[in-house]
Protein backbone atom coordinates (compact mmCIF):
# COMPACT_ATOMS: atom_id res chain seq x y z
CA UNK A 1 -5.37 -30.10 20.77
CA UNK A 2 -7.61 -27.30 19.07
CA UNK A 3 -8.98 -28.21 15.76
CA UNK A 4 -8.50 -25.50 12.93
CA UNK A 5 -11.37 -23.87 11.75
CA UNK A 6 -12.31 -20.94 9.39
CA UNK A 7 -9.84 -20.65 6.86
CA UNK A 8 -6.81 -22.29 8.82
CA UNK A 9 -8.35 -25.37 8.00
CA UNK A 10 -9.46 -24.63 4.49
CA UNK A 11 -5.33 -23.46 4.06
CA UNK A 12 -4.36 -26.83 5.84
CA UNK A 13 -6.65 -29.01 3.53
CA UNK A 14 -5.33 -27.36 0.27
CA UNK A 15 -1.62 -28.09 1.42
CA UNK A 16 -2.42 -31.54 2.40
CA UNK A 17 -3.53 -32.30 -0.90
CA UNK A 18 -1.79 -30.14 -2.62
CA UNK A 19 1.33 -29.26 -1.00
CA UNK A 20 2.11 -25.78 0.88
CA UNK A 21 1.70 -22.53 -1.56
CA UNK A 22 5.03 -21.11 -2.22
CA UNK A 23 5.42 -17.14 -2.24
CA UNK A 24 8.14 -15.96 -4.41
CA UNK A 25 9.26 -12.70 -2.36
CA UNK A 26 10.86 -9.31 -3.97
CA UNK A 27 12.90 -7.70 -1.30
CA UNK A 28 14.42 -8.44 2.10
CA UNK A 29 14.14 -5.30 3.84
CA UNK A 30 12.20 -5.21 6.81
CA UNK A 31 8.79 -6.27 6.11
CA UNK A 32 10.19 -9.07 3.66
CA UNK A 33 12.06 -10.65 6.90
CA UNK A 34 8.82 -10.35 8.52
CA UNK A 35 7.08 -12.32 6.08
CA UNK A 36 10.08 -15.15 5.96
CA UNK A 37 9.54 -15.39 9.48
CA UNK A 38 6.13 -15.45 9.47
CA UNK A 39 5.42 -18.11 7.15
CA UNK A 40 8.07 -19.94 8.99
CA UNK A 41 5.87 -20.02 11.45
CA UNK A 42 2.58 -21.29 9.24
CA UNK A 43 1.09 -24.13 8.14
CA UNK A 44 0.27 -24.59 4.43
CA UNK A 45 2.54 -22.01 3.20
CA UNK A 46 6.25 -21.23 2.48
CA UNK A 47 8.70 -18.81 1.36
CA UNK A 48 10.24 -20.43 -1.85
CA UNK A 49 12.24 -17.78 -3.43
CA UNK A 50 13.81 -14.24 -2.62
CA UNK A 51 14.54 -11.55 -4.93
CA UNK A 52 17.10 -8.72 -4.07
CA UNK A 53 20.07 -6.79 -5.16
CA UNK A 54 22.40 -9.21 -3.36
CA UNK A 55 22.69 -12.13 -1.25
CA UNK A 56 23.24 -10.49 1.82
CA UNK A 57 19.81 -9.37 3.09
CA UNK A 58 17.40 -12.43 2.02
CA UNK A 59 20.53 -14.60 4.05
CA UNK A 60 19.72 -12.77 6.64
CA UNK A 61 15.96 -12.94 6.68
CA UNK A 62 16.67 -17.29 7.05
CA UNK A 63 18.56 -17.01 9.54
CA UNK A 64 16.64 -14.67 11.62
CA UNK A 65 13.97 -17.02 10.87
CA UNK A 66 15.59 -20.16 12.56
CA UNK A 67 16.98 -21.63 9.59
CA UNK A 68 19.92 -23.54 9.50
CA UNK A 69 22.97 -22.81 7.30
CA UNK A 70 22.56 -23.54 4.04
CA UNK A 71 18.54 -23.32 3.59
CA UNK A 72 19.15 -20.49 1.60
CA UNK A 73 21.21 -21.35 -2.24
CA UNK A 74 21.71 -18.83 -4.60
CA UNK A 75 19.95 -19.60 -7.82
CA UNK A 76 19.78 -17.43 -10.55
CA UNK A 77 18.05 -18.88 -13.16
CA UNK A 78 14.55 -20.79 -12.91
CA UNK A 79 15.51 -24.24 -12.98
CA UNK A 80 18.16 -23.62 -10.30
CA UNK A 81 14.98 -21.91 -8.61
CA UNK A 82 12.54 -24.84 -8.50
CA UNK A 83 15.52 -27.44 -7.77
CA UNK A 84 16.02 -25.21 -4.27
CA UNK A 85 12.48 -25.29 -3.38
CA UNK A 86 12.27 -28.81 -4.62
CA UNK A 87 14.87 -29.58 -2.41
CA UNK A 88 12.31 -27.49 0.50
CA UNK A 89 15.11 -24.89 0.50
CA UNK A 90 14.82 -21.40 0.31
CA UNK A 91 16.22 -20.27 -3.65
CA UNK A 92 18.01 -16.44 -2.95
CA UNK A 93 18.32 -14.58 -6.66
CA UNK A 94 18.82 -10.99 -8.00
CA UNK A 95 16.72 -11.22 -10.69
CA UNK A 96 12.68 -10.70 -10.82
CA UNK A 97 12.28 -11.96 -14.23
CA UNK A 98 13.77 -15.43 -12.81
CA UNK A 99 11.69 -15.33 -9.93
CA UNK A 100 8.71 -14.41 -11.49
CA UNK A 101 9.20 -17.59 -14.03
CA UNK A 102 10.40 -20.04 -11.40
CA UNK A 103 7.59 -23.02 -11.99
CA UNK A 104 7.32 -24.17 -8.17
CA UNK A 105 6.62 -20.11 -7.82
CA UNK A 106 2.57 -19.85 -6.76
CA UNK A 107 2.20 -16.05 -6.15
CA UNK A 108 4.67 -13.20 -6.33
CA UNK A 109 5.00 -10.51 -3.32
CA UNK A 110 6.48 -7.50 -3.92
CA UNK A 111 7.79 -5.97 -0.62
CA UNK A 112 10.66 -3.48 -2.20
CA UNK A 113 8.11 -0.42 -1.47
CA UNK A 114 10.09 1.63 -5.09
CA UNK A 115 7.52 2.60 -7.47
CA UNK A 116 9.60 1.21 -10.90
CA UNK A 117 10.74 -1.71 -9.27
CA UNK A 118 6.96 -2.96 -8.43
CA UNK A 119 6.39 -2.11 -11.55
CA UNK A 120 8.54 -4.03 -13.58
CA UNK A 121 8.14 -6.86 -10.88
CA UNK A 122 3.98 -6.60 -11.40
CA UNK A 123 4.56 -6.85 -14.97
CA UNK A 124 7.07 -10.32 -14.92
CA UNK A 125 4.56 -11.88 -12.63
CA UNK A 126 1.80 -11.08 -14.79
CA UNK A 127 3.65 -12.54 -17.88
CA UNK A 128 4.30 -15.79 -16.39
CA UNK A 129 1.10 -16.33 -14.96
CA UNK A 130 1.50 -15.65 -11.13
CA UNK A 131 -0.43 -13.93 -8.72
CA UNK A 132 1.16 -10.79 -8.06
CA UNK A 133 0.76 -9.16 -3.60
CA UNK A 134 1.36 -5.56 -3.65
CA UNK A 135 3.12 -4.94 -0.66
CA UNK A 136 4.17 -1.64 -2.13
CA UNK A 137 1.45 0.81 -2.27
CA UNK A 138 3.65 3.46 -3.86
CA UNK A 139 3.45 1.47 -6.92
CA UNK A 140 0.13 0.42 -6.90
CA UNK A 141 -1.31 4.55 -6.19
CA UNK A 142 0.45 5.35 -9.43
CA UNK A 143 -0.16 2.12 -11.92
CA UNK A 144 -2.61 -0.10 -10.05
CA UNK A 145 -5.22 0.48 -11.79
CA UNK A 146 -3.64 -0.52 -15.26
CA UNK A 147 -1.51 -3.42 -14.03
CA UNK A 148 -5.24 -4.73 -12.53
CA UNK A 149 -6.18 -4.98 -15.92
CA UNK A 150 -3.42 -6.48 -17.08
CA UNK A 151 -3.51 -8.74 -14.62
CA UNK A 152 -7.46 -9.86 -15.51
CA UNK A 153 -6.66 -9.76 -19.02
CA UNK A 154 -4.50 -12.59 -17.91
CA UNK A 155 -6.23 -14.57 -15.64
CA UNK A 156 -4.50 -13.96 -12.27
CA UNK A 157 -4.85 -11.93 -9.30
CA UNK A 158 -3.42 -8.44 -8.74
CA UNK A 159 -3.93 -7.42 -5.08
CA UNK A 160 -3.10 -4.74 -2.23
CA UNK A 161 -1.98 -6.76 0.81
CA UNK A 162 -4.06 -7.70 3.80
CA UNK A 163 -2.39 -6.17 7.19
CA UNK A 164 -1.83 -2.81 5.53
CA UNK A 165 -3.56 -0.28 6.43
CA UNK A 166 -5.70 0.15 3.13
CA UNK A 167 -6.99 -3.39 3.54
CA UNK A 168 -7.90 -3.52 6.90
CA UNK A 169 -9.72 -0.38 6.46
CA UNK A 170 -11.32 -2.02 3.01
CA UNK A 171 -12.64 -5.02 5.16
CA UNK A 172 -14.36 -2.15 7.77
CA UNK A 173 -15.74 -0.52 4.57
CA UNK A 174 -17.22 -3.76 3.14
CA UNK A 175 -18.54 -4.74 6.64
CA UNK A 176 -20.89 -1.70 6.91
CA UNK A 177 -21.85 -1.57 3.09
CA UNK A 178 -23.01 -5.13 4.12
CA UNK A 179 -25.02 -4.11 6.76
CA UNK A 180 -26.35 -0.92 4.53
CA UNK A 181 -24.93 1.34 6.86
CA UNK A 182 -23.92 4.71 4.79
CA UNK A 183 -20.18 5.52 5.11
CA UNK A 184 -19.42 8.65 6.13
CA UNK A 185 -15.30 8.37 5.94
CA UNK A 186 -12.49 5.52 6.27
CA UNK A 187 -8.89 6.17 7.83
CA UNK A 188 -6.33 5.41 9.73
CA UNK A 189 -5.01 6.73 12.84
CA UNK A 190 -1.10 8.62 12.01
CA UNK A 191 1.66 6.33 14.25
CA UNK A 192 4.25 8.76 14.36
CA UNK A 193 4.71 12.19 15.37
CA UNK A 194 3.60 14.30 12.01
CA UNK A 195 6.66 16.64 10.94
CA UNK A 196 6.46 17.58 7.42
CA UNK A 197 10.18 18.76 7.22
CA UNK A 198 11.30 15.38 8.61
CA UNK A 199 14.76 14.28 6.95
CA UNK A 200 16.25 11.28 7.40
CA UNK A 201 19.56 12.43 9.24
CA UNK A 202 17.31 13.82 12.06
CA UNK A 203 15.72 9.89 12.60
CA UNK A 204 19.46 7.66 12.41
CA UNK A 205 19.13 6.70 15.99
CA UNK A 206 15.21 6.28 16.41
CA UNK A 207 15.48 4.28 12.96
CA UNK A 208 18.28 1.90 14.11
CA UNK A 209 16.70 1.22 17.94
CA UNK A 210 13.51 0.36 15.21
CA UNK A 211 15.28 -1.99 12.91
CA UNK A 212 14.22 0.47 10.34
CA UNK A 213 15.72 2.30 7.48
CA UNK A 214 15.89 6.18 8.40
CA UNK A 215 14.43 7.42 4.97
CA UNK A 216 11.51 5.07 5.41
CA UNK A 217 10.97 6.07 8.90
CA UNK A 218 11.09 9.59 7.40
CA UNK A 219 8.35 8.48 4.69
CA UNK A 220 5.84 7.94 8.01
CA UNK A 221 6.66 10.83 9.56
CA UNK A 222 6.51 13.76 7.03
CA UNK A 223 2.64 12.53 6.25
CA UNK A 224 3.81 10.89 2.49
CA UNK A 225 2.87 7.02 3.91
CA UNK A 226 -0.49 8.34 5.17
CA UNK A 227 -0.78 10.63 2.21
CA UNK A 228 -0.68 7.37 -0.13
CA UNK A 229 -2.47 5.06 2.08
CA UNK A 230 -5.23 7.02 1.89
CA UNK A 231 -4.81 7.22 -1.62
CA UNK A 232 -5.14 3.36 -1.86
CA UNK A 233 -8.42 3.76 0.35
CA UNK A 234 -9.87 5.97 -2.55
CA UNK A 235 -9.08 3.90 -5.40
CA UNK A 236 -10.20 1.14 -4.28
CA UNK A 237 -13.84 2.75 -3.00
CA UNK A 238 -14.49 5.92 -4.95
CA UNK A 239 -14.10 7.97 -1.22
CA UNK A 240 -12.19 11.23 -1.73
CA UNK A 241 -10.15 13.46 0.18
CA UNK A 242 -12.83 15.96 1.44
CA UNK A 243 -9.98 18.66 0.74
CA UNK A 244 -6.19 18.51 -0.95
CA UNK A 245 -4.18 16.80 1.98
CA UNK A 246 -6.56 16.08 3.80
CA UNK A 247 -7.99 17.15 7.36
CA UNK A 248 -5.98 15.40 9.71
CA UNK A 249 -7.68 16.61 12.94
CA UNK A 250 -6.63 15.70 16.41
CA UNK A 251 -9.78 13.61 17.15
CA UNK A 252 -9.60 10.67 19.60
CA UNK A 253 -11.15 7.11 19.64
CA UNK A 254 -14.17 8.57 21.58
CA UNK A 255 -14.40 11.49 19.92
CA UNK A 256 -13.74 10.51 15.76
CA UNK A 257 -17.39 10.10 14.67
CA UNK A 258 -18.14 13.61 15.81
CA UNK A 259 -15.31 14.87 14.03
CA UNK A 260 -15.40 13.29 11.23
CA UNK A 261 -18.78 13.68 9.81
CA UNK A 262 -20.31 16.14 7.95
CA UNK A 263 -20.91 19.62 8.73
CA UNK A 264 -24.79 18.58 8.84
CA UNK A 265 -24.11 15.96 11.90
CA UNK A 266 -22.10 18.50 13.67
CA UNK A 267 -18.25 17.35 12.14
CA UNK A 268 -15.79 19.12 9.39
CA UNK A 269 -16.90 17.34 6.84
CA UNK A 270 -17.78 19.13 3.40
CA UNK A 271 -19.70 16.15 2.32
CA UNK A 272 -20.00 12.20 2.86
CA UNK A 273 -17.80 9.71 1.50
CA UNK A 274 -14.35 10.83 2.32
CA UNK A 275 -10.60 9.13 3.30
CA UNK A 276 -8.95 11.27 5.96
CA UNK A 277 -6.55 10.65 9.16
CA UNK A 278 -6.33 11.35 12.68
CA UNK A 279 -3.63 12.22 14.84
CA UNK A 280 -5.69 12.11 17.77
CA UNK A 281 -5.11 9.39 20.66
CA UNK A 282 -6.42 6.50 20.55
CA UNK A 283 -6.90 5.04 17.19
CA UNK A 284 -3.21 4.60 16.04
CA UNK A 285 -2.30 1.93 15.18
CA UNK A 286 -5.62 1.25 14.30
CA UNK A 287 -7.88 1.88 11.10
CA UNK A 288 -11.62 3.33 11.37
CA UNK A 289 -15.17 4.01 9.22
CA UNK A 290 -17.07 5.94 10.37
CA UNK A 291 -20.69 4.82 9.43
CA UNK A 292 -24.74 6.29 9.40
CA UNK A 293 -27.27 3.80 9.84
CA UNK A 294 -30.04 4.43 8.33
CA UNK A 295 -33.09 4.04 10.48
CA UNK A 296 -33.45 5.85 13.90
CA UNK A 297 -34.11 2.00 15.49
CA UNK A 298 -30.24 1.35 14.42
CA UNK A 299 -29.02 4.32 15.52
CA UNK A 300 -30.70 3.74 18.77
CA UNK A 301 -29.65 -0.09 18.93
CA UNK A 302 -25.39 1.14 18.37
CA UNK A 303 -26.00 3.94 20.53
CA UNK A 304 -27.49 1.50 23.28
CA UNK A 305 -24.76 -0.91 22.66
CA UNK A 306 -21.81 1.75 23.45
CA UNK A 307 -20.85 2.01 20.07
CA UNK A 308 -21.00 6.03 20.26
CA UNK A 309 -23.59 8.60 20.93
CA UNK A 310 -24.71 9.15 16.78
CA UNK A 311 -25.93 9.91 14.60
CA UNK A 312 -22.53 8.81 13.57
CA UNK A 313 -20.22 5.70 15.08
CA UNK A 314 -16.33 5.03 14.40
CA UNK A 315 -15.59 1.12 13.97
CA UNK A 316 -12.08 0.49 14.52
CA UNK A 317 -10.39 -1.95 14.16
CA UNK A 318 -7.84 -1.30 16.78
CA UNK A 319 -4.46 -2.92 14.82
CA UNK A 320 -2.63 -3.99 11.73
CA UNK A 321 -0.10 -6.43 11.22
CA UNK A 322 1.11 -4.89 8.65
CA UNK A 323 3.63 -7.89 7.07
CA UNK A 324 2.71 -10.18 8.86
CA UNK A 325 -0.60 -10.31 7.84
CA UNK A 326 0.66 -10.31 3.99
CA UNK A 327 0.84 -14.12 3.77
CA UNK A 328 -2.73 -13.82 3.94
CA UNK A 329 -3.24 -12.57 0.25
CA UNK A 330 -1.05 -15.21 -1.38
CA UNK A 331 -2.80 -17.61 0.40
CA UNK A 332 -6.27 -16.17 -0.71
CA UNK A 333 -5.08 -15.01 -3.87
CA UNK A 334 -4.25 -19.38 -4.71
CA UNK A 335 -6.68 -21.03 -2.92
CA UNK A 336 -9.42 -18.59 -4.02
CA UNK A 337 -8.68 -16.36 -6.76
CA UNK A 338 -9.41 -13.32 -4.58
CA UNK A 339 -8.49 -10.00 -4.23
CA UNK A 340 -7.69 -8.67 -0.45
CA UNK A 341 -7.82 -4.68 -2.16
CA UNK A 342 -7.89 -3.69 -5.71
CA UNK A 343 -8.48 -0.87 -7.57
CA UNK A 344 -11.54 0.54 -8.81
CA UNK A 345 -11.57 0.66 -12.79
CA UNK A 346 -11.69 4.36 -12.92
CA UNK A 347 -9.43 7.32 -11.90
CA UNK A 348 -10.42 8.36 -8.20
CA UNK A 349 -7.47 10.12 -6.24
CA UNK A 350 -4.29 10.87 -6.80
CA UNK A 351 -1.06 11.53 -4.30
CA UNK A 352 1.00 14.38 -5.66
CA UNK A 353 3.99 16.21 -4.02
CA UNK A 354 5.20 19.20 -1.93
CA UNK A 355 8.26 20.59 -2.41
CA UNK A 356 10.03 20.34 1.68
CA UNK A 357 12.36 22.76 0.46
CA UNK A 358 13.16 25.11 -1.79
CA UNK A 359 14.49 23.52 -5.50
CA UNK A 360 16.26 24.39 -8.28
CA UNK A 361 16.27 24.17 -12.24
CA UNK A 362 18.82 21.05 -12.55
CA UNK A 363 18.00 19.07 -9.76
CA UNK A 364 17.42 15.20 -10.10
CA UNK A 365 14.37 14.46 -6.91
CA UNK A 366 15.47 11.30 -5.07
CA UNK A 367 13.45 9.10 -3.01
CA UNK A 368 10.54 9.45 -0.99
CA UNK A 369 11.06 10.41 2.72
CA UNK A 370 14.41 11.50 2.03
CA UNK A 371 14.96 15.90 1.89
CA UNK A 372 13.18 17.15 -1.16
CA UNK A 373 9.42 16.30 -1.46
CA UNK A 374 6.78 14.60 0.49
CA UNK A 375 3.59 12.91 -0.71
CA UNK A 376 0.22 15.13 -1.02
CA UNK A 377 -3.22 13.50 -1.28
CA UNK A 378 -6.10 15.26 -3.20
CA UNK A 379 -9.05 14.34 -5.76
CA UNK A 380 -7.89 13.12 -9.27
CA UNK A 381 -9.59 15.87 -10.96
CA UNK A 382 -7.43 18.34 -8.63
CA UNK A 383 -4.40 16.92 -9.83
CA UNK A 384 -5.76 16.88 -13.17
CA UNK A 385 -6.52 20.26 -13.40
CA UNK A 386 -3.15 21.35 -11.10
CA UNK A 387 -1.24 19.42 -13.57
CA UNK A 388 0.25 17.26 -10.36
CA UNK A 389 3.73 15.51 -10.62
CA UNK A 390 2.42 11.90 -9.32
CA UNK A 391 4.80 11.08 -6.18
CA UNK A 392 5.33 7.77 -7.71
CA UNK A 393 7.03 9.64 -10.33
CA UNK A 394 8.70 11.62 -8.33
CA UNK A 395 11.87 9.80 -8.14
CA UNK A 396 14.57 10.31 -10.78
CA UNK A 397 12.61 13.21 -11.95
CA UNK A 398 14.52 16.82 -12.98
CA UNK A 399 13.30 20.18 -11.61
CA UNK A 400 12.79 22.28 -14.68
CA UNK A 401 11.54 25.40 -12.66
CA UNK A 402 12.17 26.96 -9.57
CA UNK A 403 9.86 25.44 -6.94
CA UNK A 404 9.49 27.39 -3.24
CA UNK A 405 8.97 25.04 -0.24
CA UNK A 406 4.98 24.38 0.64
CA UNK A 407 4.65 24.35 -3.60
CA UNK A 408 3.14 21.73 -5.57
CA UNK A 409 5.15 19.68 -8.00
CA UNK A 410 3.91 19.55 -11.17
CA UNK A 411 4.52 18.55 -14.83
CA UNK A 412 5.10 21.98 -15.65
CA UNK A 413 8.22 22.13 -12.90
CA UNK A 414 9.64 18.88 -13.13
CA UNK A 415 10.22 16.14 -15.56
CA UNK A 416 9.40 12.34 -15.28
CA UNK A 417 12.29 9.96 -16.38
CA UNK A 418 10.33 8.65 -19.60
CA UNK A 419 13.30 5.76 -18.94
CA UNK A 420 11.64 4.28 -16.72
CA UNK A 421 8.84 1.84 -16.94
CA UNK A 422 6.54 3.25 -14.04
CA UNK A 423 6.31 6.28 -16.23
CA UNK A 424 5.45 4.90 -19.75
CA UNK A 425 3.09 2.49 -18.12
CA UNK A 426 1.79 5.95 -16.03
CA UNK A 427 1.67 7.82 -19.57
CA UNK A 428 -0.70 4.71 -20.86
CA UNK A 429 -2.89 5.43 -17.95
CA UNK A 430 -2.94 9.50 -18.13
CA UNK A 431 -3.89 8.34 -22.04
CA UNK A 432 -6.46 5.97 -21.19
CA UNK A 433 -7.96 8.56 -19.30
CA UNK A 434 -8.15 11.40 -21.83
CA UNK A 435 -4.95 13.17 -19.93
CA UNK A 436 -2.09 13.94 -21.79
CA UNK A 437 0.35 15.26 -18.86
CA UNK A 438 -0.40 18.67 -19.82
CA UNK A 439 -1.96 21.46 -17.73
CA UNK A 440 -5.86 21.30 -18.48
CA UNK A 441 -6.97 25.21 -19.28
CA UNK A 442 -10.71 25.17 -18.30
CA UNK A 443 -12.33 27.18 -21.05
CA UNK A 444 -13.09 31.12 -20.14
């Protein structure tokens, strides 16, 4: 027998006096089975509660997670919740507002990955006191920073998820600042093929071999996942796209701290402190920093221990678990009160979009990583001053002007749905921050 130790063994001493910490889970897609599975599979946690637009999916998730028939009720009201997960069962409802004020409800996670529906779902946890996982960066790029107030106004955590690639790279980040090593960039290494006129009726068959949803394959491909992860990375640590999109070069494992440091140290780099990618082997699936000690005796002590050649090293941290790793924040979020990621209190980057085709006055934009648009990462002031349609926004939106493929979407082409909540609560932001939604003329 191996004793637990670390924070397996704080978790296990919590739930033995305490009971496990039950996650109330929005969505049932493919990264909310893997978290019913994976807390299956824990000790000190559960899945209490699932949120979706029918039965169907979260029934799914149980049973693919070696439950027998039955551990999943519907229950849609709270009461009818907390009986189910009284009863140890797992309650399945199609309302957020329920789930969010179910009492035997510890921490919310939102896996649904839509921008409004995070929203809303952020916003119901926050009013009934929960802890509220963002699993759903697209949400938290475009209102994070506002529902992390919200959330401190009200005592409770708001938090990016652990396993994602923002977080992993966060914990890189805060493991050279420690060490007082300068950083020099942060990414991730692209997993798929990048195709920026990826639609989802060219992935079907890859998507179904992948137990994957084709537009959501699509998102990863077309560069709109990595466009808004990166995104994350800068609101969370002030780093900035060194230019709009980003670099993206093809630099390896061996080769990435060459690359990707600044023009003074030999790399592409305009400046220190920026997010970027690489589509170079080697890294994928991994996240990186590239650091700069800052004494020749530390240089020459990484350099000596492999690390690289310097000035500059890449630390990577060679996976993520994506979902499987999210049961990790809830956990932390209880037991701790602590934030795995969470936005900086001031405007940092933002992730606009490019049309992928041409579009026309009249059109309503769908979804991300489906034919129209794909995400575009740049510096806040940029899409300031460009007057940038935020992608999270993108969605229901109406093309007001013609817009050529390659072109920018902006406030001044398309229209927001003011209907939606992701939008007012986006307009309270862009208000906060001196920004009316307007394009900015600088003066002559």
């Amino acid at each position: 027998m191996i004793d637990r130790v670390g924070f397996a063994a704080e978790l296990a001493a919590y739930a033995d006096a305490n009971g496990p910490i039950t996650i109330g889970l929005a969505g049932a897609g493919q990264m909310g089975t893997d978290i019913v599975v994976q807390t299956a599979l824990m000790v000190g946690c559960r899945v209490g509660a699932i949120a979706a637009n029918s039965p169907k999916r979260p029934m799914e998730a149980i049973a693919v997670a070696g439950f027998d028939d039955g551990h999943g009720i519907v229950a849609e009201t709270p009461d009818r919740i907390d009986a189910a997960i009284e009863r140890g069962r797992i309650a399945v409802t199609g309302d957020i507002e329920s789930l969010c004020a179910a009492g035997r409800v510890d921490v919310i996670v939102d896996a649904t990955g839509s921008p409004e529906v995070g929203t809303r779902l952020a916003l119901a946890a926050i009013r009934n006191g929960k802890h509220i996982v963002m699993l759903n960066v697209e949400a938290d790029i475009t209102v994070g920073r506002l529902l992390a107030r919200k959330a401190k106004a009200a005592g409770v955590v708001y938090t990016g998820s652990a396993g994602d690639e923002p977080a992993s790279t966060l914990e890189l980040i805060s493991f050279a600042q420690t060490l007082g090593m300068e950083v020099i960039a942060a990414g991730k290494g692209k997993n798929n093929p990048l195709r920026h006129d990826a639609v989802p009726e060219q992935y079907e068959d890859e998507a179904r071999e992948r137990d994957m949803n084709a537009r959501m394959l699509v998102e990863f491909i077309d560069g709109s996942k990595t466009m808004v992860e990166m995104t994350a990375i800068a609101n969370c640590t002030g780093l900035v796209p060194d230019v709009p999109g980003m670099h993206g070069p093809e630099a390896t494992a061996d080769s990435l701290g060459q690359v990707l440091a600044t023009k003074e140290d030999g790399g592409i780099l305009s400046k220190s402190g920026c997010v970027d990618y690489t589509i170079g082997k080697g890294v994928a699936p991994g996240v990186f920093c590239i650091v700069k000690p800052r004494h020749p005796r530390a240089i020459e002590r990484m350099a000596d221990l492999k690390v690289g050649p310097g000035p500059c090293f890449s630390l990577i941290r060679p996976f993520h678990l994506t979902s499987l790793e999210t049961p990790l924040s809830a956990i932390r979020a209880v037991l701790r009160g602590e934030p795995d990621m969470i936005p900086v209190d001031r405007p940092v980057a933002e992730c606009g979009a490019v049309a992928k085709r041409d579009l026309q006055p009249g059109e309503t934009l769908g979804k991300i990583g489906e034919t129209q648009y794909r995400g575009f990462a740049m510096t806040w002031e940029d899409g300031r001053d460009k007057c940038a349609l935020p992608l999270g926004l993108a969605e229901h939106s109406k093309v007001l002007k013609p817009v050529r493929r390659g072109e920018l979407l902006t406030r001044d082409n398309c229209e927001a749905d003011a209907g939606l909540t992701v939008t007012r609560m986006r307009d309270e932001l862009d208000k906060a921050d001196g920004f009316a939604g307007t394009r900015v003329h600088e003066p002559a």
